[in-house]
C-alpha atoms as a PDB file:
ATOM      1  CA  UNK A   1      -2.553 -22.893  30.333  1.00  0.00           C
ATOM      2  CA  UNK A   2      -5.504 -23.443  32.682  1.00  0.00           C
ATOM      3  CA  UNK A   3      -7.577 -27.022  33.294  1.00  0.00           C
ATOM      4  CA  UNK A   4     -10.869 -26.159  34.589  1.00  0.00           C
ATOM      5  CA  UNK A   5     -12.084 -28.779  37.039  1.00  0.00           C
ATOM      6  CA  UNK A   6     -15.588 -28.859  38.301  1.00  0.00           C
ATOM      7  CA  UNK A   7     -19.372 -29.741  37.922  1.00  0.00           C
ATOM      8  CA  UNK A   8     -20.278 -30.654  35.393  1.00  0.00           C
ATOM      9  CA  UNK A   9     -23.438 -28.276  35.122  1.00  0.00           C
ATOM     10  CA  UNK A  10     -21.478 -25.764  36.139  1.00  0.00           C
ATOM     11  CA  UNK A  11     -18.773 -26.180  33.616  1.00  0.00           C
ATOM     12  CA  UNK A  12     -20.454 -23.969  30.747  1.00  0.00           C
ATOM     13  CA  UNK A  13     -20.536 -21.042  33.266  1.00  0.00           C
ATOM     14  CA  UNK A  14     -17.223 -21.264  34.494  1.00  0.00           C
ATOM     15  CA  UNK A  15     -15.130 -21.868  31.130  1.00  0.00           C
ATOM     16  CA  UNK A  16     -17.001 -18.411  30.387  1.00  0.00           C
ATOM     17  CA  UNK A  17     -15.880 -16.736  33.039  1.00  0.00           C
ATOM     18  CA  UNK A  18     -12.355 -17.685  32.889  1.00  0.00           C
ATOM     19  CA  UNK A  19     -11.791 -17.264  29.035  1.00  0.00           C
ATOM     20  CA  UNK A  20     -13.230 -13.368  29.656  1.00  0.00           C
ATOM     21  CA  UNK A  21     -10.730 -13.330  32.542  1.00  0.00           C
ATOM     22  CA  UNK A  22      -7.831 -15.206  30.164  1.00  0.00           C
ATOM     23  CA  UNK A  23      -8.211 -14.511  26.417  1.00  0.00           C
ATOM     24  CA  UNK A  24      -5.478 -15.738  25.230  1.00  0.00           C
ATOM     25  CA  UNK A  25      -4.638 -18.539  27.743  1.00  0.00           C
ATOM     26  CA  UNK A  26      -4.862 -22.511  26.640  1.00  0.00           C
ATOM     27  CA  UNK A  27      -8.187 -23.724  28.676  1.00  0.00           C
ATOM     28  CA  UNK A  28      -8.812 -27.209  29.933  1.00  0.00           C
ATOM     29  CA  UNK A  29     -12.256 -28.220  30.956  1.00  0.00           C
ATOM     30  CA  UNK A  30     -12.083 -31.716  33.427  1.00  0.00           C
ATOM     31  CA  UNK A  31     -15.666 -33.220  34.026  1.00  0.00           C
ATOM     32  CA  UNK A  32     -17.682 -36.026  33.507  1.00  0.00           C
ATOM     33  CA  UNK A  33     -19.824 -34.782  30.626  1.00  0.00           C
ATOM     34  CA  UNK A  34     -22.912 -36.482  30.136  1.00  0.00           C
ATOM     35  CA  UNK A  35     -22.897 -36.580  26.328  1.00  0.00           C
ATOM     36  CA  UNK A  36     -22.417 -34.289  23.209  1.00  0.00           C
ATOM     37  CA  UNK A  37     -24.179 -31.614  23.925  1.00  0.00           C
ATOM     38  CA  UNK A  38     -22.408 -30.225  27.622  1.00  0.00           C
ATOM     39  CA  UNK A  39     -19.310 -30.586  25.805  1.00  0.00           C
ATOM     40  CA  UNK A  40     -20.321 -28.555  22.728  1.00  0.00           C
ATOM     41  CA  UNK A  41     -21.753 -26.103  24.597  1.00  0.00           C
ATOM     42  CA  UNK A  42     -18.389 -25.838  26.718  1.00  0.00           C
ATOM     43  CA  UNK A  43     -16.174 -25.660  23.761  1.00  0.00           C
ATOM     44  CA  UNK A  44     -18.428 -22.820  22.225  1.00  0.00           C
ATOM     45  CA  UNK A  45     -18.245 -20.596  25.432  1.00  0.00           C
ATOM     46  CA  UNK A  46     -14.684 -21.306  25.536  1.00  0.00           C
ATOM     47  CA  UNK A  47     -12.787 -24.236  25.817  1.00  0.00           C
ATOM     48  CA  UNK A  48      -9.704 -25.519  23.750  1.00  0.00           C
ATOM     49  CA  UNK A  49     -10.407 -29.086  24.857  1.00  0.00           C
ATOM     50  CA  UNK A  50     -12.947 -31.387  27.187  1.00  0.00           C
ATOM     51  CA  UNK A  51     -11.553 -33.904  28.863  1.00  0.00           C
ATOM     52  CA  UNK A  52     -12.873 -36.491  30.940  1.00  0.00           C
ATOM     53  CA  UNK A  53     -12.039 -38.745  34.126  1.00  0.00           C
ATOM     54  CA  UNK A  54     -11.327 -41.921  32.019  1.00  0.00           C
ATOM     55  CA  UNK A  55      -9.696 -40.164  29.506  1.00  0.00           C
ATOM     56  CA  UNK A  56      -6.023 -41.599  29.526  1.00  0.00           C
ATOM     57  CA  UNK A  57      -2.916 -40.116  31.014  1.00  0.00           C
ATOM     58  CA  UNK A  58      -1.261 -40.174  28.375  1.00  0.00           C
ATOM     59  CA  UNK A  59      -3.619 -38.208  26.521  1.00  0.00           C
ATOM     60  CA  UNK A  60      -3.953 -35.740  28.762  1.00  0.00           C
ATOM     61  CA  UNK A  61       0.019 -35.361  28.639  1.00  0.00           C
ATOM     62  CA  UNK A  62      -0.599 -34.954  24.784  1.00  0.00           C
ATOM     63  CA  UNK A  63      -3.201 -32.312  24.904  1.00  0.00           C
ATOM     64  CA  UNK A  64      -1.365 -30.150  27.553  1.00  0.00           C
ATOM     65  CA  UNK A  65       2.194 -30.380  25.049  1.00  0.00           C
ATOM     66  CA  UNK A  66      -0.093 -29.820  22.222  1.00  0.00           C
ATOM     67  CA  UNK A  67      -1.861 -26.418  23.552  1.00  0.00           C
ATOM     68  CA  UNK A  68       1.723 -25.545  25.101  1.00  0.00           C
ATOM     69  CA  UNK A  69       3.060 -25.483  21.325  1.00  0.00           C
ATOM     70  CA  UNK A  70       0.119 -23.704  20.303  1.00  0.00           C
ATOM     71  CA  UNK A  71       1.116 -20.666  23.090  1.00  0.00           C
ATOM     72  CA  UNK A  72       4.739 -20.945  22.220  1.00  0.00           C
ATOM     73  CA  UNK A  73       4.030 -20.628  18.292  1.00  0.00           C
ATOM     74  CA  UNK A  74       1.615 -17.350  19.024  1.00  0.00           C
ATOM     75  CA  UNK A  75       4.124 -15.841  21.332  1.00  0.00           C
ATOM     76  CA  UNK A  76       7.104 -16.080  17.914  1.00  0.00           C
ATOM     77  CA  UNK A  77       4.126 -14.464  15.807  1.00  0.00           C
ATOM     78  CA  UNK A  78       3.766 -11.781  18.051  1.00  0.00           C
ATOM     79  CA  UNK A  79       7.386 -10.955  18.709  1.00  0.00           C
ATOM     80  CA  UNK A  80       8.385 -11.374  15.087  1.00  0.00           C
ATOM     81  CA  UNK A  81       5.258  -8.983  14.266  1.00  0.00           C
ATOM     82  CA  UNK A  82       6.633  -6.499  16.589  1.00  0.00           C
ATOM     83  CA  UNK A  83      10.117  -6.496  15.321  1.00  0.00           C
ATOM     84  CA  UNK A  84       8.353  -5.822  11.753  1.00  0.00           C
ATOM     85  CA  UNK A  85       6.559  -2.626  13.128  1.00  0.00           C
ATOM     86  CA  UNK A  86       9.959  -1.501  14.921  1.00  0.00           C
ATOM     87  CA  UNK A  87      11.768  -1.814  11.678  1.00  0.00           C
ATOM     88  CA  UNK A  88      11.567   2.013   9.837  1.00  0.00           C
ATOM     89  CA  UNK A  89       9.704   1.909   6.776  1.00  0.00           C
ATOM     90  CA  UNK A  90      11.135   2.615   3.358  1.00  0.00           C
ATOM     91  CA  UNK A  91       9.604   6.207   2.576  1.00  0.00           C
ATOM     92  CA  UNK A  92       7.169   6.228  -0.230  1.00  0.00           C
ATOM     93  CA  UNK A  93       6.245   9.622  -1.385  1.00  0.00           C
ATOM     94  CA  UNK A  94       7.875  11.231  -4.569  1.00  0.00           C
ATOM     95  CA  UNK A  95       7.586  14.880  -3.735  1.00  0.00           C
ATOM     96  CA  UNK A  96       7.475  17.930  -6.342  1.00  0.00           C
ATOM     97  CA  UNK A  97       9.844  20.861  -5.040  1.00  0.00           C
ATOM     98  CA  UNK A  98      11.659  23.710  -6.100  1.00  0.00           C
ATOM     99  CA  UNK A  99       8.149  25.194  -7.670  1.00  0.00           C
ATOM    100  CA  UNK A 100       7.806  21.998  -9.252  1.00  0.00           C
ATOM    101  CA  UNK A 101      11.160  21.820 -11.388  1.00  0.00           C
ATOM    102  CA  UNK A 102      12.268  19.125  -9.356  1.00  0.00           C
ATOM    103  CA  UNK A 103      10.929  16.053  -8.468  1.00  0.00           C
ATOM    104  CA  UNK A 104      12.495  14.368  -5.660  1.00  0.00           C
ATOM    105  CA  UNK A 105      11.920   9.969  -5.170  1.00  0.00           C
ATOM    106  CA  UNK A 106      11.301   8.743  -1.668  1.00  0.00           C
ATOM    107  CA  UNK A 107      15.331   7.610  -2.221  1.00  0.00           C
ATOM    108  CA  UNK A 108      16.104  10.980  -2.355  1.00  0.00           C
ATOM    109  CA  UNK A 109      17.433  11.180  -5.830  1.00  0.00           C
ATOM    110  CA  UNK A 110      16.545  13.987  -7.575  1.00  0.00           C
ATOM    111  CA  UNK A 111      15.175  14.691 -11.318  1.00  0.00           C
ATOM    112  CA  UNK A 112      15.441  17.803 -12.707  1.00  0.00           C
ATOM    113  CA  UNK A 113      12.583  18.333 -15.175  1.00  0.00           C
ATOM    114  CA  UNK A 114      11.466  20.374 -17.629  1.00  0.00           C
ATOM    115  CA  UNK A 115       8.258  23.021 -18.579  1.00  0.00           C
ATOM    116  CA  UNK A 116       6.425  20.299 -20.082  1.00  0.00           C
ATOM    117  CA  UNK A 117       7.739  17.447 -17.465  1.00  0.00           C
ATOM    118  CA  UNK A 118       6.979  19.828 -14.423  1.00  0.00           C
ATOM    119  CA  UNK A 119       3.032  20.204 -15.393  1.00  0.00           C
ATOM    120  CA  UNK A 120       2.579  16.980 -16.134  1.00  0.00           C
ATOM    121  CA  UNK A 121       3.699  15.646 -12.848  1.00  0.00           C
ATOM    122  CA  UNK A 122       1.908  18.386 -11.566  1.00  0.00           C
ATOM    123  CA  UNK A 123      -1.150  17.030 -13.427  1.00  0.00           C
ATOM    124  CA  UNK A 124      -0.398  13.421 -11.325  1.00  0.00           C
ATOM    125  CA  UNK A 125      -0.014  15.545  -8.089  1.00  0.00           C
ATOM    126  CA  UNK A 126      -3.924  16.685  -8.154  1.00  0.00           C
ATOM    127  CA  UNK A 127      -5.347  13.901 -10.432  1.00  0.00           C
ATOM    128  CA  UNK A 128      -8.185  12.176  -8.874  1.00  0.00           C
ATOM    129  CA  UNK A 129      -6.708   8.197  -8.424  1.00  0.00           C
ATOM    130  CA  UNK A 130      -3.211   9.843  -9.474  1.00  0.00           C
ATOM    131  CA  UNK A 131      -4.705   9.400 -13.082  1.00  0.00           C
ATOM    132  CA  UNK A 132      -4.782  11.388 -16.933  1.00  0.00           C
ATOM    133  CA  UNK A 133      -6.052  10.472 -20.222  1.00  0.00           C
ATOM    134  CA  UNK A 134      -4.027  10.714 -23.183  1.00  0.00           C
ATOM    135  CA  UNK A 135      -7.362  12.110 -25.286  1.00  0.00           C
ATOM    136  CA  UNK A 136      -8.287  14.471 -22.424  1.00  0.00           C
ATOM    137  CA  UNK A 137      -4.314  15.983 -22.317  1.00  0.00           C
ATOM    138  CA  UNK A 138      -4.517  16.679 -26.015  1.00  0.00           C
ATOM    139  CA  UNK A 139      -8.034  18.223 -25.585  1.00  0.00           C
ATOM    140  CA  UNK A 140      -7.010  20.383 -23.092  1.00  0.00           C
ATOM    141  CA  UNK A 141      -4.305  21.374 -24.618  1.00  0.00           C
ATOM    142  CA  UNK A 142      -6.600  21.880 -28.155  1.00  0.00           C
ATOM    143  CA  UNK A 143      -8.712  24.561 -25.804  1.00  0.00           C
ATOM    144  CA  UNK A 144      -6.145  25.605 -23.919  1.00  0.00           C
ATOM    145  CA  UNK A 145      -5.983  29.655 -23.035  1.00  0.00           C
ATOM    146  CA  UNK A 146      -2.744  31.240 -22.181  1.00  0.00           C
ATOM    147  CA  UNK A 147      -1.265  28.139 -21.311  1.00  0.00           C
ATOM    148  CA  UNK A 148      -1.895  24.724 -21.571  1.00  0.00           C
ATOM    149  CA  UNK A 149      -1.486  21.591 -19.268  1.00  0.00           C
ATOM    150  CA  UNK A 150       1.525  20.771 -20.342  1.00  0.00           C
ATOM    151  CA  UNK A 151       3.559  23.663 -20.771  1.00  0.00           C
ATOM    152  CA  UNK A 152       2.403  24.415 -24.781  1.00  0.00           C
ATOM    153  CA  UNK A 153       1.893  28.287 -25.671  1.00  0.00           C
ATOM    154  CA  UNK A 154      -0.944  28.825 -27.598  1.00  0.00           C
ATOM    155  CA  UNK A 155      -0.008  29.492 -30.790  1.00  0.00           C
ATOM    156  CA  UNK A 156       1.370  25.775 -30.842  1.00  0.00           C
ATOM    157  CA  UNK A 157      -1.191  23.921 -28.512  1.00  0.00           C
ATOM    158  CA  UNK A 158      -2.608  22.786 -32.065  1.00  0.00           C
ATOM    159  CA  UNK A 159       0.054  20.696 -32.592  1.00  0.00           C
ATOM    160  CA  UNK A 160      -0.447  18.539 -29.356  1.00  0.00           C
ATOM    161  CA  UNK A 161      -1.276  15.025 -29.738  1.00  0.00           C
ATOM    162  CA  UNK A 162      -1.505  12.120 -27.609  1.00  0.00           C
ATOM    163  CA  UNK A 163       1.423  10.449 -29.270  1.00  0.00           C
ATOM    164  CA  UNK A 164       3.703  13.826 -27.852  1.00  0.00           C
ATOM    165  CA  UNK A 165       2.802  12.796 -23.862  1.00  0.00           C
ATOM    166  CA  UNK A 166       4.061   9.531 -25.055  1.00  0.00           C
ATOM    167  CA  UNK A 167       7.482  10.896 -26.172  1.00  0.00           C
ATOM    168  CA  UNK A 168       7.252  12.987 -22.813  1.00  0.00           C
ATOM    169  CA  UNK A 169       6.839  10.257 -20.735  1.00  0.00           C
ATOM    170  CA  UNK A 170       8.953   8.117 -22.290  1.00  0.00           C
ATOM    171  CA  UNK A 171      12.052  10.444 -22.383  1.00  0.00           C
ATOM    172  CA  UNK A 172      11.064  11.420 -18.708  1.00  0.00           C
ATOM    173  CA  UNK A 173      11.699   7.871 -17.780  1.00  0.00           C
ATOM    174  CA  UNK A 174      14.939   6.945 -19.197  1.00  0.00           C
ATOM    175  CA  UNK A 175      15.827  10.465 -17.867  1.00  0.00           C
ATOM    176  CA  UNK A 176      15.156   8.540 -14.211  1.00  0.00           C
ATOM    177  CA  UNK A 177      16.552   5.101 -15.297  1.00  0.00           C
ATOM    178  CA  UNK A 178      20.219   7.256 -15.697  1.00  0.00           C
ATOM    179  CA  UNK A 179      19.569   7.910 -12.411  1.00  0.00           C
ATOM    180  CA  UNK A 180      18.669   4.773 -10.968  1.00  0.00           C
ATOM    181  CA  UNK A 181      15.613   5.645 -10.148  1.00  0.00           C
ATOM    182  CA  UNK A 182      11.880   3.576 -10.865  1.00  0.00           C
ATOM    183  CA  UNK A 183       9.735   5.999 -12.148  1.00  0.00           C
ATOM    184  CA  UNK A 184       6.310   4.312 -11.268  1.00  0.00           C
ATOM    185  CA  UNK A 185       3.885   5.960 -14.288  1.00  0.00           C
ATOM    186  CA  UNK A 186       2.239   2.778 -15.958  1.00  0.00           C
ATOM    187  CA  UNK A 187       0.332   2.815 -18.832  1.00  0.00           C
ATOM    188  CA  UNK A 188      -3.556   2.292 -18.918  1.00  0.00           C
ATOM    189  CA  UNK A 189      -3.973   0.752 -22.784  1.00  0.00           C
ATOM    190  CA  UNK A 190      -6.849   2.394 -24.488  1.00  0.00           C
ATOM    191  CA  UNK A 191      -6.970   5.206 -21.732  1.00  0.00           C
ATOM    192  CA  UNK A 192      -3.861   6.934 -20.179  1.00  0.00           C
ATOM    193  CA  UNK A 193      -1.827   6.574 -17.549  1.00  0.00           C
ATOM    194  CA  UNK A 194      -1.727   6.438 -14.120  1.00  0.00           C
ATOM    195  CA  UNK A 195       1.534   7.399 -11.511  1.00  0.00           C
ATOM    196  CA  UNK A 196       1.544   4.371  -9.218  1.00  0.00           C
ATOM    197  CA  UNK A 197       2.727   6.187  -6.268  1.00  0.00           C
ATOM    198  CA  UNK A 198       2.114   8.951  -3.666  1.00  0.00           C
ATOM    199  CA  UNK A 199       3.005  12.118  -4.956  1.00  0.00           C
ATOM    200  CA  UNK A 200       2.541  15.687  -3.454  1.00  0.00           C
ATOM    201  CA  UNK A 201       3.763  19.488  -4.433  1.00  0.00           C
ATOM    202  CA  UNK A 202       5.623  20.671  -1.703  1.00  0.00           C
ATOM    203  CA  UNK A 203       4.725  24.463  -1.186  1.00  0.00           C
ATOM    204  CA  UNK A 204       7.816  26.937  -1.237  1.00  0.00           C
ATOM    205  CA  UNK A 205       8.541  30.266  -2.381  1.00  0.00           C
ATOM    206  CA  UNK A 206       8.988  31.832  -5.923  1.00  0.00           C
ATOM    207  CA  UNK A 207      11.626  29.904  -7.678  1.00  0.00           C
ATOM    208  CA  UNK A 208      13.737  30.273 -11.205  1.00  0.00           C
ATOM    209  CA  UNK A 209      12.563  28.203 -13.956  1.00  0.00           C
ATOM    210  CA  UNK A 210      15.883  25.800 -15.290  1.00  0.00           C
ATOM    211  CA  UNK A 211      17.685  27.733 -17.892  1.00  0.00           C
ATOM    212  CA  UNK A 212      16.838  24.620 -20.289  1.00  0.00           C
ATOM    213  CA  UNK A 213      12.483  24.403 -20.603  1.00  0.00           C
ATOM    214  CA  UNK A 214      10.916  22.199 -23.000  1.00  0.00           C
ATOM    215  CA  UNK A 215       7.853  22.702 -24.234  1.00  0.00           C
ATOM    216  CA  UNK A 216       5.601  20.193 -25.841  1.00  0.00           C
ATOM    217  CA  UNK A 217       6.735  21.484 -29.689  1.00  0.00           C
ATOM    218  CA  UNK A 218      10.456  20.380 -28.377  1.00  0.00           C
ATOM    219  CA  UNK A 219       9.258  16.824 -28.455  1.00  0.00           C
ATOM    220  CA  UNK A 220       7.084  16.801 -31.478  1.00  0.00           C
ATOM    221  CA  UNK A 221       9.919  16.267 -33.804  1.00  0.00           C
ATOM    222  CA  UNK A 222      10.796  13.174 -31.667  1.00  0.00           C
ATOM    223  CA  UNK A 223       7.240  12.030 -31.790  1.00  0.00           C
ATOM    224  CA  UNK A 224       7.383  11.529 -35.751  1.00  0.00           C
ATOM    225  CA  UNK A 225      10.862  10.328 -35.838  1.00  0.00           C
ATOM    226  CA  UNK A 226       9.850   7.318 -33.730  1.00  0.00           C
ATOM    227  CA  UNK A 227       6.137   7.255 -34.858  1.00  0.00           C
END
Protein backbone atom coordinates (compact mmCIF):
# COMPACT_ATOMS: atom_id res chain seq x y z
CA UNK A 1 0.00 0.00 0.00
CA UNK A 2 1.40 3.36 -1.12
CA UNK A 3 -0.22 7.13 -0.31
CA UNK A 4 1.03 9.42 -2.86
CA UNK A 5 1.55 12.89 -1.42
CA UNK A 6 2.24 15.85 -3.57
CA UNK A 7 1.11 18.73 -5.95
CA UNK A 8 -1.58 18.72 -6.86
CA UNK A 9 -0.80 19.31 -10.70
CA UNK A 10 1.59 16.99 -10.44
CA UNK A 11 -0.50 14.28 -8.98
CA UNK A 12 -1.84 12.80 -12.44
CA UNK A 13 1.84 12.27 -13.47
CA UNK A 14 3.04 10.75 -10.51
CA UNK A 15 0.10 8.17 -9.65
CA UNK A 16 1.19 7.05 -13.33
CA UNK A 17 4.41 6.52 -12.68
CA UNK A 18 4.09 4.66 -9.56
CA UNK A 19 1.15 2.28 -10.59
CA UNK A 20 3.65 1.23 -13.80
CA UNK A 21 6.31 0.85 -11.08
CA UNK A 22 3.56 -1.07 -8.55
CA UNK A 23 0.78 -2.92 -10.41
CA UNK A 24 -0.64 -4.57 -8.03
CA UNK A 25 0.02 -2.34 -4.95
CA UNK A 26 -3.08 -0.36 -3.08
CA UNK A 27 -2.34 3.50 -4.17
CA UNK A 28 -3.24 6.54 -2.16
CA UNK A 29 -3.24 9.91 -3.77
CA UNK A 30 -3.06 12.97 -0.78
CA UNK A 31 -3.70 16.52 -2.34
CA UNK A 32 -5.84 19.29 -2.31
CA UNK A 33 -7.76 18.68 -5.53
CA UNK A 34 -9.37 21.52 -6.94
CA UNK A 35 -12.60 19.84 -8.06
CA UNK A 36 -13.92 16.75 -10.04
CA UNK A 37 -12.02 16.68 -12.72
CA UNK A 38 -8.03 16.36 -11.10
CA UNK A 39 -9.46 13.68 -9.16
CA UNK A 40 -11.02 11.76 -12.08
CA UNK A 41 -8.25 12.12 -14.03
CA UNK A 42 -6.04 10.68 -11.04
CA UNK A 43 -8.21 7.75 -10.44
CA UNK A 44 -8.15 6.89 -14.28
CA UNK A 45 -4.25 6.92 -14.48
CA UNK A 46 -4.23 5.00 -11.39
CA UNK A 47 -5.42 5.58 -8.15
CA UNK A 48 -7.56 3.34 -5.75
CA UNK A 49 -8.64 6.41 -3.79
CA UNK A 50 -8.17 10.52 -3.56
CA UNK A 51 -8.02 11.83 -0.50
CA UNK A 52 -7.81 15.18 0.72
CA UNK A 53 -6.30 17.39 3.68
CA UNK A 54 -9.72 17.83 5.45
CA UNK A 55 -10.71 14.56 4.82
CA UNK A 56 -11.15 12.96 8.40
CA UNK A 57 -8.82 10.68 10.26
CA UNK A 58 -10.91 8.41 10.70
CA UNK A 59 -11.60 7.99 7.20
CA UNK A 60 -8.42 7.78 6.18
CA UNK A 61 -7.96 4.84 8.84
CA UNK A 62 -11.01 3.26 6.94
CA UNK A 63 -9.71 3.51 3.48
CA UNK A 64 -6.16 2.21 4.36
CA UNK A 65 -8.05 -1.17 6.35
CA UNK A 66 -10.31 -1.26 3.44
CA UNK A 67 -7.51 -1.47 0.52
CA UNK A 68 -5.43 -3.68 3.12
CA UNK A 69 -8.42 -6.33 2.89
CA UNK A 70 -8.57 -5.87 -0.66
CA UNK A 71 -4.51 -7.06 -0.88
CA UNK A 72 -5.06 -9.71 1.69
CA UNK A 73 -8.23 -11.21 -0.24
CA UNK A 74 -6.06 -11.19 -3.76
CA UNK A 75 -3.08 -12.71 -2.09
CA UNK A 76 -5.80 -16.11 -0.81
CA UNK A 77 -6.95 -16.03 -4.64
CA UNK A 78 -3.65 -16.35 -5.81
CA UNK A 79 -2.33 -18.95 -3.43
CA UNK A 80 -5.49 -21.02 -3.57
CA UNK A 81 -5.16 -20.71 -7.56
CA UNK A 82 -1.74 -22.03 -7.31
CA UNK A 83 -2.49 -24.94 -5.14
CA UNK A 84 -5.26 -25.78 -7.95
CA UNK A 85 -2.54 -25.84 -10.76
CA UNK A 86 -0.12 -27.96 -8.37
CA UNK A 87 -2.84 -30.46 -7.86
CA UNK A 88 -2.31 -33.41 -10.87
CA UNK A 89 -5.09 -33.50 -13.13
CA UNK A 90 -7.43 -36.42 -13.56
CA UNK A 91 -6.27 -37.86 -17.09
CA UNK A 92 -8.82 -37.52 -19.77
CA UNK A 93 -8.02 -39.43 -22.84
CA UNK A 94 -9.66 -42.91 -23.59
CA UNK A 95 -7.01 -44.48 -25.73
CA UNK A 96 -7.54 -47.39 -28.45
CA UNK A 97 -4.65 -50.11 -28.06
CA UNK A 98 -3.82 -53.48 -28.75
CA UNK A 99 -4.64 -52.72 -32.72
CA UNK A 100 -7.73 -51.32 -31.55
CA UNK A 101 -9.31 -54.44 -29.63
CA UNK A 102 -8.98 -52.67 -26.57
CA UNK A 103 -10.02 -49.56 -25.44
CA UNK A 104 -8.45 -48.34 -22.40
CA UNK A 105 -10.49 -45.15 -20.04
CA UNK A 106 -8.29 -42.42 -18.67
CA UNK A 107 -9.00 -44.70 -15.19
CA UNK A 108 -7.21 -47.26 -16.68
CA UNK A 109 -9.89 -49.85 -16.90
CA UNK A 110 -9.90 -51.70 -19.78
CA UNK A 111 -12.76 -52.90 -22.38
CA UNK A 112 -12.21 -55.54 -24.48
CA UNK A 113 -14.24 -55.06 -27.67
CA UNK A 114 -15.27 -56.63 -30.48
CA UNK A 115 -14.92 -56.47 -34.73
CA UNK A 116 -17.82 -54.33 -34.92
CA UNK A 117 -17.06 -52.34 -31.43
CA UNK A 118 -13.30 -51.85 -32.47
CA UNK A 119 -14.26 -49.87 -35.91
CA UNK A 120 -16.67 -48.01 -34.54
CA UNK A 121 -14.55 -46.48 -31.89
CA UNK A 122 -12.15 -46.31 -34.46
CA UNK A 123 -14.71 -44.31 -36.48
CA UNK A 124 -14.85 -41.74 -33.11
CA UNK A 125 -10.96 -41.77 -33.09
CA UNK A 126 -10.75 -39.86 -36.68
CA UNK A 127 -14.29 -38.30 -36.77
CA UNK A 128 -14.18 -34.68 -37.35
CA UNK A 129 -15.83 -33.12 -33.74
CA UNK A 130 -15.50 -36.91 -32.47
CA UNK A 131 -18.89 -37.29 -34.43
CA UNK A 132 -21.03 -40.16 -36.87
CA UNK A 133 -24.39 -40.26 -38.28
CA UNK A 134 -26.55 -43.11 -37.85
CA UNK A 135 -27.84 -42.65 -41.80
CA UNK A 136 -24.25 -42.12 -43.01
CA UNK A 137 -22.99 -45.62 -40.95
CA UNK A 138 -25.71 -47.57 -42.67
CA UNK A 139 -24.83 -45.93 -46.05
CA UNK A 140 -21.49 -46.76 -45.82
CA UNK A 141 -21.98 -49.84 -44.89
CA UNK A 142 -24.86 -50.21 -47.98
CA UNK A 143 -21.63 -49.31 -50.42
CA UNK A 144 -19.26 -50.78 -48.56
CA UNK A 145 -16.31 -52.87 -50.60
CA UNK A 146 -14.44 -55.58 -48.89
CA UNK A 147 -15.27 -54.35 -45.67
CA UNK A 148 -17.40 -52.04 -44.17
CA UNK A 149 -17.14 -49.42 -41.28
CA UNK A 150 -18.21 -51.44 -38.90
CA UNK A 151 -16.82 -54.70 -39.26
CA UNK A 152 -19.86 -56.19 -41.81
CA UNK A 153 -18.55 -58.53 -44.78
CA UNK A 154 -20.12 -57.83 -47.80
CA UNK A 155 -22.34 -60.30 -48.50
CA UNK A 156 -24.27 -59.06 -45.27
CA UNK A 157 -23.57 -55.19 -45.33
CA UNK A 158 -27.28 -55.19 -46.80
CA UNK A 159 -28.61 -55.98 -43.74
CA UNK A 160 -27.13 -52.91 -41.82
CA UNK A 161 -29.43 -50.46 -40.44
CA UNK A 162 -29.25 -47.63 -38.21
CA UNK A 163 -31.28 -49.36 -35.56
CA UNK A 164 -28.06 -52.23 -35.46
CA UNK A 165 -25.37 -49.21 -34.27
CA UNK A 166 -28.03 -48.67 -31.76
CA UNK A 167 -27.91 -52.27 -30.40
CA UNK A 168 -23.99 -51.82 -30.78
CA UNK A 169 -23.78 -48.99 -28.80
CA UNK A 170 -26.05 -49.86 -26.44
CA UNK A 171 -24.59 -53.34 -25.58
CA UNK A 172 -21.08 -51.58 -25.75
CA UNK A 173 -22.17 -49.50 -22.87
CA UNK A 174 -23.57 -51.76 -20.36
CA UNK A 175 -20.47 -53.82 -21.40
CA UNK A 176 -18.52 -50.58 -19.61
CA UNK A 177 -21.17 -49.99 -16.85
CA UNK A 178 -20.01 -53.89 -15.56
CA UNK A 179 -16.97 -52.34 -15.41
CA UNK A 180 -17.55 -49.24 -13.75
CA UNK A 181 -16.66 -47.34 -16.27
CA UNK A 182 -18.72 -43.95 -18.01
CA UNK A 183 -18.66 -44.52 -21.44
CA UNK A 184 -19.15 -40.84 -22.69
CA UNK A 185 -21.00 -41.56 -26.40
CA UNK A 186 -24.27 -39.35 -26.23
CA UNK A 187 -26.82 -39.40 -28.55
CA UNK A 188 -27.52 -36.53 -31.13
CA UNK A 189 -31.62 -37.10 -31.72
CA UNK A 190 -32.41 -36.92 -35.35
CA UNK A 191 -28.59 -37.24 -36.27
CA UNK A 192 -26.08 -39.63 -34.53
CA UNK A 193 -23.90 -39.58 -32.00
CA UNK A 194 -21.10 -38.01 -30.78
CA UNK A 195 -18.11 -39.57 -28.13
CA UNK A 196 -17.84 -36.75 -25.60
CA UNK A 197 -14.28 -37.27 -24.90
CA UNK A 198 -10.66 -37.31 -26.20
CA UNK A 199 -9.94 -40.35 -27.84
CA UNK A 200 -6.79 -41.46 -29.85
CA UNK A 201 -5.43 -44.95 -31.53
CA UNK A 202 -2.34 -45.65 -30.02
CA UNK A 203 0.07 -47.05 -32.80
CA UNK A 204 1.65 -50.59 -32.01
CA UNK A 205 2.57 -53.56 -33.83
CA UNK A 206 0.50 -56.39 -35.54
CA UNK A 207 -1.78 -57.81 -32.98
CA UNK A 208 -4.33 -61.05 -32.74
CA UNK A 209 -7.86 -60.29 -33.22
CA UNK A 210 -9.98 -61.71 -29.75
CA UNK A 211 -10.94 -65.23 -30.38
CA UNK A 212 -14.71 -63.93 -29.89
CA UNK A 213 -15.48 -61.03 -33.07
CA UNK A 214 -18.82 -59.77 -33.65
CA UNK A 215 -19.85 -58.58 -36.59
CA UNK A 216 -22.75 -56.33 -37.25
CA UNK A 217 -25.16 -59.60 -38.38
CA UNK A 218 -24.33 -60.84 -34.57
CA UNK A 219 -26.44 -57.98 -33.35
CA UNK A 220 -29.17 -57.89 -35.88
CA UNK A 221 -31.15 -60.53 -34.19
CA UNK A 222 -30.97 -58.32 -31.02
CA UNK A 223 -32.01 -55.33 -33.00
CA UNK A 224 -35.57 -56.93 -33.83
CA UNK A 225 -35.99 -58.59 -30.57
CA UNK A 226 -35.95 -55.18 -28.85
CA UNK A 227 -37.26 -53.18 -31.91
Amino acid sequence: MIVVGCPTAEMPEVIASVRASHPGAGLIAYAPFEGSEQRVRTLLLGADHCVEPETSAAEIAALLHALARRGADILASAAAHERAADKPRKPTLWRLVNKGWTLVAPSGRALALTAGERELMERFSVAPDRRIRRMEEAGDAGEAGEHDAIGTAPESAAKVSPRVIDVMISRLRRKAAQKQVGLPIRAVPGWGYVFAGDIEAVAEPDAPAPASTERVTDVSSEAETVA
